[in-house]
N, C-alpha and C. Protein backbone atom coordinates (compact mmCIF):
# COMPACT_ATOMS: atom_id res chain seq x y z
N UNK A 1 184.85 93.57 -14.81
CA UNK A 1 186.00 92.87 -15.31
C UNK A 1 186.69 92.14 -14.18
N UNK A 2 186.77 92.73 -13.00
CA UNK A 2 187.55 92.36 -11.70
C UNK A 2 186.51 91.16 -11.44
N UNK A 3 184.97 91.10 -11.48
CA UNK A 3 184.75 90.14 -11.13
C UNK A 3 184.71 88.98 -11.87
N UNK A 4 185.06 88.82 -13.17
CA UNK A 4 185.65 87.88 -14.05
C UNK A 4 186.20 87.22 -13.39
N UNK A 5 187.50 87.71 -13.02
CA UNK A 5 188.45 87.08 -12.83
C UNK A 5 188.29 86.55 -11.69
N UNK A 6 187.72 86.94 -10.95
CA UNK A 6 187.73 86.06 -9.67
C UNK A 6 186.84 84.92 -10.52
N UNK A 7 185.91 84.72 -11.32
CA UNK A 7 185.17 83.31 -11.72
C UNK A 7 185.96 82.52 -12.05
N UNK A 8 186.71 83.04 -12.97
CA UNK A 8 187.77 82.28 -13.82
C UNK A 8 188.28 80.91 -12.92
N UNK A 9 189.21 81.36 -12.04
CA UNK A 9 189.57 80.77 -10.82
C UNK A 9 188.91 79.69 -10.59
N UNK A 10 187.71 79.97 -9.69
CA UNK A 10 187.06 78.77 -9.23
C UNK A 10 186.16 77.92 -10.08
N UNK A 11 185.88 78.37 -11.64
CA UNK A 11 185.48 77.34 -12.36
C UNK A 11 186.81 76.79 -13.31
N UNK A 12 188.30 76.89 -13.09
CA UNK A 12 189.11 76.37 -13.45
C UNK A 12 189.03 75.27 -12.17
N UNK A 13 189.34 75.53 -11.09
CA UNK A 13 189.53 74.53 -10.04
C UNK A 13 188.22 73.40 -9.93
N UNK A 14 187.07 74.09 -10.38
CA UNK A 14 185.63 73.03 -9.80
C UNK A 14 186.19 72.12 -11.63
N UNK A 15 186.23 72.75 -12.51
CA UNK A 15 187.08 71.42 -13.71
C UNK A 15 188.10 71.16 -13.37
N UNK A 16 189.01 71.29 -12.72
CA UNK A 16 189.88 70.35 -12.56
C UNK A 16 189.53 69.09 -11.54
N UNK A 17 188.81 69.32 -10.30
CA UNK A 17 188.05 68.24 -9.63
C UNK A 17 187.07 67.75 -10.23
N UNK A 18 186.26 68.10 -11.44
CA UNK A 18 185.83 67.15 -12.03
C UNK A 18 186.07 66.00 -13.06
N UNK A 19 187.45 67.04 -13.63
CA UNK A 19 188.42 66.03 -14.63
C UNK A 19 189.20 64.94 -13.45
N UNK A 20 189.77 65.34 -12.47
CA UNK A 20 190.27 64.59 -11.93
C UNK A 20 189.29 63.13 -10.68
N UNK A 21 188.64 63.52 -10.89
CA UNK A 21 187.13 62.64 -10.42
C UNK A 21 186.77 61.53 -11.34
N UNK A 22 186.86 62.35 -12.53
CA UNK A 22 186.68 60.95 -13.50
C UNK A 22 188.21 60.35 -13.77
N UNK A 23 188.82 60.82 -14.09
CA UNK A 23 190.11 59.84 -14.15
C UNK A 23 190.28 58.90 -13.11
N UNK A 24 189.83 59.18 -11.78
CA UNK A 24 189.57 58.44 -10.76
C UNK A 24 189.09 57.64 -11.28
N UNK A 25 187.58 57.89 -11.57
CA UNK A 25 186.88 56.98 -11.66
C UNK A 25 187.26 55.69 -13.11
N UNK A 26 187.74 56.28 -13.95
CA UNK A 26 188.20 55.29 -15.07
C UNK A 26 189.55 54.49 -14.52
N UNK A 27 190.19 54.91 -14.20
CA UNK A 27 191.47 54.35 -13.80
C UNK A 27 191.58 53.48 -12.50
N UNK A 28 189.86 53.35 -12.02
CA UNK A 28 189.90 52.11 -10.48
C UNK A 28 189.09 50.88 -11.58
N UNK A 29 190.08 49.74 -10.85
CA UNK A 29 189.61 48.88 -11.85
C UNK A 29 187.88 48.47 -11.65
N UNK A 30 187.31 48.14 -12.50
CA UNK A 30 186.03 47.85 -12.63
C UNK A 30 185.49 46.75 -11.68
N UNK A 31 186.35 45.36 -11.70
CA UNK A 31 185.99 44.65 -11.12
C UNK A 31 185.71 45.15 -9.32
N UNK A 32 186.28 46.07 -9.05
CA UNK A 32 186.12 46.33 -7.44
C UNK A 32 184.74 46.51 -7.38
N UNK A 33 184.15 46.99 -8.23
CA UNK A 33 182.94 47.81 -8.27
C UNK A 33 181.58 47.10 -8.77
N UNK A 34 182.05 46.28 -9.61
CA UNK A 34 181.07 44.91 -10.21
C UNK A 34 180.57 44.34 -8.66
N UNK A 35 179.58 43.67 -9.76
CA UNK A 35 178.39 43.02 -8.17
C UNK A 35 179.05 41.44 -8.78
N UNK A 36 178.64 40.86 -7.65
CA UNK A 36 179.16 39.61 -7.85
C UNK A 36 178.53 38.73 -8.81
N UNK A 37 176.98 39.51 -8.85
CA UNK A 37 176.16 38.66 -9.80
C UNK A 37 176.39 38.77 -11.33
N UNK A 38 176.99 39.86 -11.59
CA UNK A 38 177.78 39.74 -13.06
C UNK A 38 178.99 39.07 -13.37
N UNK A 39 179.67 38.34 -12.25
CA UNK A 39 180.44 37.43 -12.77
C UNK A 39 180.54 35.89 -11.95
N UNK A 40 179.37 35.44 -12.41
CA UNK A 40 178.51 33.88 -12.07
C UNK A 40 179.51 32.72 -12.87
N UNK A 41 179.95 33.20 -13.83
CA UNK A 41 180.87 32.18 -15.11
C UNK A 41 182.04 32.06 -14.20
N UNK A 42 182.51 33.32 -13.83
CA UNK A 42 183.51 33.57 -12.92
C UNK A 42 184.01 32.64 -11.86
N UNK A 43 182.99 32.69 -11.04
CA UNK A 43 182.73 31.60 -9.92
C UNK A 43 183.05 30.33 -10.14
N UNK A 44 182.72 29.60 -11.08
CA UNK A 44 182.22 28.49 -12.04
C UNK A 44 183.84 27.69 -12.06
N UNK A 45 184.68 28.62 -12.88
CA UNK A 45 186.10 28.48 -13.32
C UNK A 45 186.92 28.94 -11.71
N UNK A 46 187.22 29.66 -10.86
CA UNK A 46 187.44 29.39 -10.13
C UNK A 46 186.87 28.12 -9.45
N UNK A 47 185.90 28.09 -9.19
CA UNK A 47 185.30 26.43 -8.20
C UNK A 47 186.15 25.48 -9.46
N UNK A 48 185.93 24.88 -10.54
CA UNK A 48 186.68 24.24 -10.81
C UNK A 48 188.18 24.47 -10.26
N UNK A 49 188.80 25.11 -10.72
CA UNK A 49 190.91 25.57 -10.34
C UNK A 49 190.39 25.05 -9.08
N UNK A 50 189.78 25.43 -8.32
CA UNK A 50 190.12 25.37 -6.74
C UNK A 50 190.22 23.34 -6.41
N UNK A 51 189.42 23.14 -7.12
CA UNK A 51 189.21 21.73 -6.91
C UNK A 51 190.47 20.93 -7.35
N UNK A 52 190.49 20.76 -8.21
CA UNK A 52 191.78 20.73 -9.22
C UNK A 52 192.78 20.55 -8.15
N UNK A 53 192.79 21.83 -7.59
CA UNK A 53 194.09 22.15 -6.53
C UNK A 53 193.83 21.13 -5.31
N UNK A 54 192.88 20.71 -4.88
CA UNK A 54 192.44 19.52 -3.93
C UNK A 54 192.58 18.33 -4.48
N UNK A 55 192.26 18.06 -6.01
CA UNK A 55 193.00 17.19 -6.56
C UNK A 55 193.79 16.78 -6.71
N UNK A 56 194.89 17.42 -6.58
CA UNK A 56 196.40 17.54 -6.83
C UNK A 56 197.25 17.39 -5.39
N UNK A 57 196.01 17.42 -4.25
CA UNK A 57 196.74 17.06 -2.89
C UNK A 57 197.23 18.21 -2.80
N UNK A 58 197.24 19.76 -3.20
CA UNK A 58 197.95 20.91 -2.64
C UNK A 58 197.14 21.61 -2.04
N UNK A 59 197.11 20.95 -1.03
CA UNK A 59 195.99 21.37 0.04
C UNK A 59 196.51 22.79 0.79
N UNK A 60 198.03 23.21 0.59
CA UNK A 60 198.27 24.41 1.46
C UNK A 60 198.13 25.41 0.44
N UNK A 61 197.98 25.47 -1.01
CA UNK A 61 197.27 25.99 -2.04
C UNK A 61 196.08 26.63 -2.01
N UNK A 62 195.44 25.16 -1.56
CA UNK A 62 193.97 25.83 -1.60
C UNK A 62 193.51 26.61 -0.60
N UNK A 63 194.16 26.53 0.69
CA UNK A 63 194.12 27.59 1.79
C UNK A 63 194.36 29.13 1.35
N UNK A 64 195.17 29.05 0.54
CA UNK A 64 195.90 31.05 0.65
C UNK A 64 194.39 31.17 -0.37
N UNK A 65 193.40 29.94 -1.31
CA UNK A 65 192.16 30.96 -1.81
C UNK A 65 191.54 31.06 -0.84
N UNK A 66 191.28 30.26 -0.11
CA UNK A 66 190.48 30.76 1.20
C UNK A 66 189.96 32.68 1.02
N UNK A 67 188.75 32.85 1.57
CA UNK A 67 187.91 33.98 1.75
C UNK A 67 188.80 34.49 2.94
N UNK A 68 188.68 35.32 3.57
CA UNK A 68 189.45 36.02 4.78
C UNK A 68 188.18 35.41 5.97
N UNK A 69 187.11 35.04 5.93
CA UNK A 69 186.27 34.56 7.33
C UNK A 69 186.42 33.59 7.50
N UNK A 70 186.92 32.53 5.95
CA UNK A 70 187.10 31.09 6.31
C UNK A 70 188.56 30.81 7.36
N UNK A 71 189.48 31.81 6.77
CA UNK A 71 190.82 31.65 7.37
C UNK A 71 191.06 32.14 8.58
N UNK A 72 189.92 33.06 8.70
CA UNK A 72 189.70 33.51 10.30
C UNK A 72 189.34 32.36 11.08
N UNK A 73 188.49 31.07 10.45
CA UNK A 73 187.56 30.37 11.40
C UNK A 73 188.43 29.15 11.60
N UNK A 74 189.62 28.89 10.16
CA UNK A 74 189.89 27.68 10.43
C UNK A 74 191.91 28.12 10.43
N UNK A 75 192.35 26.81 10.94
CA UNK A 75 193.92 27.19 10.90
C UNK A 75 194.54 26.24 9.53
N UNK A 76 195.90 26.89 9.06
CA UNK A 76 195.77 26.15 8.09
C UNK A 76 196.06 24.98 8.20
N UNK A 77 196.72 24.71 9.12
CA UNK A 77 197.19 22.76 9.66
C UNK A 77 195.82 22.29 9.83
N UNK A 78 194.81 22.44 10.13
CA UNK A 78 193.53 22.00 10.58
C UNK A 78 193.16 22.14 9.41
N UNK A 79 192.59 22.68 8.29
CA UNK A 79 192.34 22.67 7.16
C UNK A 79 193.10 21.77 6.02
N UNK A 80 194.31 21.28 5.75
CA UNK A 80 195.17 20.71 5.40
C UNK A 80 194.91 19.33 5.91
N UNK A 81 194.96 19.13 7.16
CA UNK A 81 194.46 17.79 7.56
C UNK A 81 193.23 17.68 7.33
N UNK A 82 192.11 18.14 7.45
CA UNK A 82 191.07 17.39 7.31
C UNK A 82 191.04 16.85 5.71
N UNK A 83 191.10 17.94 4.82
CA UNK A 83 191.34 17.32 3.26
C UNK A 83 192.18 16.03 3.21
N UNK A 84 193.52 16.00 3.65
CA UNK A 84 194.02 14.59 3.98
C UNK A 84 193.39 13.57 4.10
N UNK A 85 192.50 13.42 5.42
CA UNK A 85 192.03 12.40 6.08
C UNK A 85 191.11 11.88 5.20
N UNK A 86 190.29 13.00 4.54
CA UNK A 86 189.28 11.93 3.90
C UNK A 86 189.48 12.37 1.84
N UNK A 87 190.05 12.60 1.34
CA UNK A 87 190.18 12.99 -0.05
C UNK A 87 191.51 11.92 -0.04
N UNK A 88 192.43 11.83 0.30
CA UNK A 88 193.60 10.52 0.37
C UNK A 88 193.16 9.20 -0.30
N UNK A 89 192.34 8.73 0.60
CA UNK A 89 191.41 7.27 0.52
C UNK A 89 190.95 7.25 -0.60
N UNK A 90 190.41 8.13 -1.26
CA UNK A 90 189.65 8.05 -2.32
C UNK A 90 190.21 7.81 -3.55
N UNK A 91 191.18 8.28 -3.59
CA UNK A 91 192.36 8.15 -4.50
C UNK A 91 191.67 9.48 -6.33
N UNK A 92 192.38 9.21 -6.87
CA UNK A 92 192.20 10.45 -8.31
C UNK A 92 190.50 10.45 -8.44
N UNK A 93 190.59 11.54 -9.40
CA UNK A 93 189.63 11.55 -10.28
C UNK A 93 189.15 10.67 -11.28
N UNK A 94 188.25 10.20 -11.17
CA UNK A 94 187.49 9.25 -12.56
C UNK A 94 187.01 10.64 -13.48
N UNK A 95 186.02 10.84 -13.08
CA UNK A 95 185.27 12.12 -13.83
C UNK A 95 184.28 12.61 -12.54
N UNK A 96 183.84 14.04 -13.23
CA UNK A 96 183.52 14.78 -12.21
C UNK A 96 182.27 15.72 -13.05
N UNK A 97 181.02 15.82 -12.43
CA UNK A 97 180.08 16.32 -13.40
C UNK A 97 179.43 17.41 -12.51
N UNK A 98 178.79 18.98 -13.22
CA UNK A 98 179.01 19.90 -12.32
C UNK A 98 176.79 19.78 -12.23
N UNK A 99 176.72 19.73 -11.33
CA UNK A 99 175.10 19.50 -11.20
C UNK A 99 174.48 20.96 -11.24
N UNK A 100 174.65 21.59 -10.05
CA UNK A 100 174.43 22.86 -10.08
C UNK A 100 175.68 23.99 -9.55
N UNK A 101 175.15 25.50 -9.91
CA UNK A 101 175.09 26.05 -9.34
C UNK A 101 174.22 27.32 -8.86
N UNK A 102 174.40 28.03 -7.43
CA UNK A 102 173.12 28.23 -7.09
C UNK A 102 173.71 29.82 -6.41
N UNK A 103 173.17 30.90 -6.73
CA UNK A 103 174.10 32.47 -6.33
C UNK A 103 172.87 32.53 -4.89
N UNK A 104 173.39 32.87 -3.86
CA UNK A 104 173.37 33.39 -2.80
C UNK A 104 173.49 34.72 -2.55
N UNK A 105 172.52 35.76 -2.49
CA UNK A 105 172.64 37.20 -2.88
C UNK A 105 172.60 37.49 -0.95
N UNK A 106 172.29 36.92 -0.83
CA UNK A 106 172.65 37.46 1.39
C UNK A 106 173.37 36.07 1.60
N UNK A 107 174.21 35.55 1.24
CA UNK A 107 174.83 34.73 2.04
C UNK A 107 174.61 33.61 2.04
N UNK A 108 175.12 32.37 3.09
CA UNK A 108 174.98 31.18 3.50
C UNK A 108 174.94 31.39 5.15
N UNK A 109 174.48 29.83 5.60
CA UNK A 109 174.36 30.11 7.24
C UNK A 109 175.76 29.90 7.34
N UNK A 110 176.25 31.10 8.27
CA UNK A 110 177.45 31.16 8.61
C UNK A 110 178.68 31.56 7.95
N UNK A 111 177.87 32.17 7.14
CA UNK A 111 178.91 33.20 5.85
C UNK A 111 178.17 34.19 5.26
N UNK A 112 178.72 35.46 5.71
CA UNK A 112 177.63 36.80 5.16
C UNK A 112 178.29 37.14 4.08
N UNK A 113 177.45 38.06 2.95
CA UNK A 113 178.02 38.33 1.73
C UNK A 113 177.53 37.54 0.44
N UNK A 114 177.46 37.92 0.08
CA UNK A 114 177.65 37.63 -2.03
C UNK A 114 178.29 35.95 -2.00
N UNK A 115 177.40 34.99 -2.23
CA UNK A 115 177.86 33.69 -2.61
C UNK A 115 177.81 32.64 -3.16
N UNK A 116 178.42 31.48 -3.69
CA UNK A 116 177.90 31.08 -5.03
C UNK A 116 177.92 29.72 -4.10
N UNK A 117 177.17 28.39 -4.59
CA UNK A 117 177.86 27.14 -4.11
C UNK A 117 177.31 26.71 -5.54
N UNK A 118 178.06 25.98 -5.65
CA UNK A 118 178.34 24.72 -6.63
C UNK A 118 178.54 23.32 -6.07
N UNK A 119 178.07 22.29 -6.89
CA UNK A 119 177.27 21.46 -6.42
C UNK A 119 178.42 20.18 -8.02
N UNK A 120 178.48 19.13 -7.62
CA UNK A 120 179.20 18.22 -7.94
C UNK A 120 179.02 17.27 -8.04
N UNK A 121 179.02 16.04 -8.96
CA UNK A 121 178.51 14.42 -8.85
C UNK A 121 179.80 13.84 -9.40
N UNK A 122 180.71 13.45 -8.54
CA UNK A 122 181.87 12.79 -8.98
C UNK A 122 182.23 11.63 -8.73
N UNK A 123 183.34 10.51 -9.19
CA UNK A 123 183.40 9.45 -8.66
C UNK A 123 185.14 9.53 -8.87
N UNK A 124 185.81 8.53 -7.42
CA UNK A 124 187.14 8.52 -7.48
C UNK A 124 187.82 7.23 -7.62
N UNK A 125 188.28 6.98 -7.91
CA UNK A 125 188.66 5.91 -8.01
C UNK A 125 188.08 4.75 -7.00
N UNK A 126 188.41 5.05 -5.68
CA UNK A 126 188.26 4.18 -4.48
C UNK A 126 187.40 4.81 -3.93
N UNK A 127 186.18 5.45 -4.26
CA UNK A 127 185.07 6.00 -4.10
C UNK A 127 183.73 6.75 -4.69
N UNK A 128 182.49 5.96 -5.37
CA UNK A 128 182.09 6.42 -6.29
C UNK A 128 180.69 7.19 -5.57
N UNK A 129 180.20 7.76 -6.73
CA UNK A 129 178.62 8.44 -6.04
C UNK A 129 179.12 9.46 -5.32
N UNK A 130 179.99 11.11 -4.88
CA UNK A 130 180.42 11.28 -4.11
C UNK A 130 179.73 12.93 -4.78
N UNK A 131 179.13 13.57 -3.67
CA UNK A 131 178.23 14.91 -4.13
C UNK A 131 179.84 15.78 -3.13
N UNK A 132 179.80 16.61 -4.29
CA UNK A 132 181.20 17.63 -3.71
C UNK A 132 180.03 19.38 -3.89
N UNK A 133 180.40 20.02 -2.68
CA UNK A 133 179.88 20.72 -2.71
C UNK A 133 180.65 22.01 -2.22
N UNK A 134 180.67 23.06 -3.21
CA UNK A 134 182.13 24.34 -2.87
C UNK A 134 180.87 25.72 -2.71
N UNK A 135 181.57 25.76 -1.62
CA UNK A 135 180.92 27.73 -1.51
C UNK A 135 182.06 28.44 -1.48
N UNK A 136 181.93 29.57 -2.74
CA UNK A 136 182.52 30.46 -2.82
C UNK A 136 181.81 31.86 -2.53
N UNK A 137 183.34 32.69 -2.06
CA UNK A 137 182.43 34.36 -1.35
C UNK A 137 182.95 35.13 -2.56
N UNK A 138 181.95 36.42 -2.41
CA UNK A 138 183.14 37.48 -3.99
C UNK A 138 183.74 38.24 -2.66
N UNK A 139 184.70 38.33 -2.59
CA UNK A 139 185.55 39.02 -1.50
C UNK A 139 186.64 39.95 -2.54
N UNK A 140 186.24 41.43 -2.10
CA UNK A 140 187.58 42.61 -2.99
C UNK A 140 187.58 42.20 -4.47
N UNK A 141 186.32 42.07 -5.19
CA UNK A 141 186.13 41.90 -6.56
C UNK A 141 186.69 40.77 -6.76
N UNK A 142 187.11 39.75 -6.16
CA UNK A 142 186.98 38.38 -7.24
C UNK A 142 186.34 37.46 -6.07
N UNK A 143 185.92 36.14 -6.49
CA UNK A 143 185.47 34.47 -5.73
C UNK A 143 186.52 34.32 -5.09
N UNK A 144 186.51 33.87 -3.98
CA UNK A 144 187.22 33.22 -2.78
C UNK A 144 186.74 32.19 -2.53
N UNK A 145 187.35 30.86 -2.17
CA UNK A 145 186.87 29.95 -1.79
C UNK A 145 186.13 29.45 0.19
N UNK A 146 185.37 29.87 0.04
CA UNK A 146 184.36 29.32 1.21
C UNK A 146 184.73 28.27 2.18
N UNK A 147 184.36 27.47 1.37
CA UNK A 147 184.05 25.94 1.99
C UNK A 147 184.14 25.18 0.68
N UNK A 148 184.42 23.23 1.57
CA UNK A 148 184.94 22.90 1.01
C UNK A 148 183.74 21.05 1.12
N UNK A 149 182.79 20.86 0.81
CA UNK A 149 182.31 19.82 1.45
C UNK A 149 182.17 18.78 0.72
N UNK A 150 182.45 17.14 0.71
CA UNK A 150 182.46 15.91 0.08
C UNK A 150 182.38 14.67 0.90
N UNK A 151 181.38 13.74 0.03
CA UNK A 151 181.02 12.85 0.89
C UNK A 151 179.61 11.95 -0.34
N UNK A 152 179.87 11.08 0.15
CA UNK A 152 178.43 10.06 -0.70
C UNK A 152 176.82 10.72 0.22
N UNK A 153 175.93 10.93 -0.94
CA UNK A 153 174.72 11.45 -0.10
C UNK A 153 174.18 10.63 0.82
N UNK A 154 173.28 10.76 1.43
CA UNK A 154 172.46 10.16 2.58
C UNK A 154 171.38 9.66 1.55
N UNK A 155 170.71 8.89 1.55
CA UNK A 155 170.12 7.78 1.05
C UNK A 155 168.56 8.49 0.95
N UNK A 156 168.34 9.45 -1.24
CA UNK A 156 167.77 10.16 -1.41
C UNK A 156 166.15 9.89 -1.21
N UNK A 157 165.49 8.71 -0.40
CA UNK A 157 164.39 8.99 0.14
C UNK A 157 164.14 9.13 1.47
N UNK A 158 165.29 9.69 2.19
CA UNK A 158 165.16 10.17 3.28
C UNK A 158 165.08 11.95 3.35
N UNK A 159 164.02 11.99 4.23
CA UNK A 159 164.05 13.50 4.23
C UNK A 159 164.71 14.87 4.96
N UNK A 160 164.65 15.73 3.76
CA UNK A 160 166.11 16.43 3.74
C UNK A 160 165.70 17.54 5.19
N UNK A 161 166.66 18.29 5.65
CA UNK A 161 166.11 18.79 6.95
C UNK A 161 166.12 19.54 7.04
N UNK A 162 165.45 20.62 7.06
CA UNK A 162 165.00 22.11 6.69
C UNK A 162 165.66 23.28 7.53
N UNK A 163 166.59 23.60 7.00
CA UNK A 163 167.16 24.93 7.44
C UNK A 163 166.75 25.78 7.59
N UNK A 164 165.47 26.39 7.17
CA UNK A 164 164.62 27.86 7.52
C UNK A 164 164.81 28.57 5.94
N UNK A 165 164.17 29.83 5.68
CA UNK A 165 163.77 30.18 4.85
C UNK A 165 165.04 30.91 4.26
N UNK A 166 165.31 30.66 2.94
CA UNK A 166 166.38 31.40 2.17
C UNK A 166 166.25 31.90 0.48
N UNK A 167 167.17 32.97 0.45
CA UNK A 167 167.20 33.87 -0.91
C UNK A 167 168.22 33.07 -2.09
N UNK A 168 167.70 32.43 -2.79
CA UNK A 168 168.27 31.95 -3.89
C UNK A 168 168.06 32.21 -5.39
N UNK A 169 169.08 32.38 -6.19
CA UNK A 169 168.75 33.32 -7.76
C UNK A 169 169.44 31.85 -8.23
N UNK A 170 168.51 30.73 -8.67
CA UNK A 170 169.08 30.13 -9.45
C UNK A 170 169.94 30.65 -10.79
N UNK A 171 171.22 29.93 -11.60
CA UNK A 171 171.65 30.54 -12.41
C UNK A 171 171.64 29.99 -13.58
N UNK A 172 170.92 28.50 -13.06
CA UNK A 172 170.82 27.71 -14.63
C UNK A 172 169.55 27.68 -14.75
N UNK A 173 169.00 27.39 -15.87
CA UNK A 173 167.37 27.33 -16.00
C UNK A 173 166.87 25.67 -15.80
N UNK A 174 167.77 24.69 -15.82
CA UNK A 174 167.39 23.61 -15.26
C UNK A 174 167.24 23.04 -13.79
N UNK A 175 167.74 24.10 -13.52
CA UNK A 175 167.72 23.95 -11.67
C UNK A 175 166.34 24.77 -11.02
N UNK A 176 165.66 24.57 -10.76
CA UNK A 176 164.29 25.07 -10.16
C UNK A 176 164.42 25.69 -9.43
N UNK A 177 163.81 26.88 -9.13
CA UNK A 177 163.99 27.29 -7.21
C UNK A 177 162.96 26.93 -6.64
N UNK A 178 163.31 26.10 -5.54
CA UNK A 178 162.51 25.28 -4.30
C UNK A 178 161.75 26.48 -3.58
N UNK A 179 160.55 26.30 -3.82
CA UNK A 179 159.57 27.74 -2.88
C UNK A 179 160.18 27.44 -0.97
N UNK A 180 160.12 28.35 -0.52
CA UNK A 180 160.53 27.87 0.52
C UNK A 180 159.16 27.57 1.50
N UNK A 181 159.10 26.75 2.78
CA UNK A 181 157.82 26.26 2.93
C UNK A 181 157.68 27.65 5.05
N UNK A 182 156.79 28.12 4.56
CA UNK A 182 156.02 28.83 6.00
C UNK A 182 156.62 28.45 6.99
């Protein structure tokens, strides 16, 4: 009987650390815990907002999405101006068409982690033909904005210049994945 009671005890306490383990576990939000590759749509609608917000000339906006490595690498006056210098000239949006996008499961050169880029064919008023290209990181369960790149392409029968071998999960089925070459 005496040794009952001593059980009692410690399989009251080993259920209570297991009730309280799962309440843990239900009550941390999900997204911390999601992989980045289950929320690709995600990405998508952020990279649009983010643009938008470059649209709109609130360029000290689009800094606080900034990823925490981008804001490590760049300052925000330096970031702020460069969008200036060359998104200004161009003047609004005509329309803006989303070409691809492409998930990065190790990264980009010069950005480690979970990442998406999206890919852009837009024209601006005072600048047409213009490939906009956004990398976003999943940083603490949501997309962060990366990088920020725009510009008219380089003249498409010139050849493109090979960065070395990389991991790409296309996410649309019209976008191919390029074998990478030896």
């Amino acid at each position: 009987m005496l040794q009952g009671h001593k059980i009692a005890p410690a399989r009251v306490r080993l259920s209570f650390v297991f009730t309280l383990l799962a309440l843990v576990a239900l009550l941390t939000p999900a997204r911390l815990h999601a992989s980045a590759s289950d929320h690709l749509d995600q990405a998508v609608e952020a990279s649009k907002a983010w643009v938008a917000e470059i649209d709109a000339a609130r360029y000290e906006d689009t800094y606080t999405f900034l990823c925490e490595e981008t804001r490590n690498r760049y300052s925000e006056d330096h970031w702020v101006q460069v969008l200036q210098t060359f998104r200004t000239p161009w003047g609004r949006v005509i329309d803006r068409h989303q070409l691809s996008h492409i998930y990065k499961p190790n990264g980009v050169k010069g950005l480690e982690g979970e990442c998406v880029i999206i890919t852009y064919f837009t024209n601006f008023k005072n600048q047409t033909g213009v490939r906009e290209t956004v990398a976003l990181k999943w940083e603490d369960g949501q997309w962060r904005g990366a990088g920020y790149i725009a510009g008219v392409p380089p003249d498409p029968n010139a050849a493109a210049p090979d960065d070395g071998p990389t991991t790409d999960v296309q996410t649309h089925e019209h976008v191919k994945l390029q074998p990478n070459s030896p």
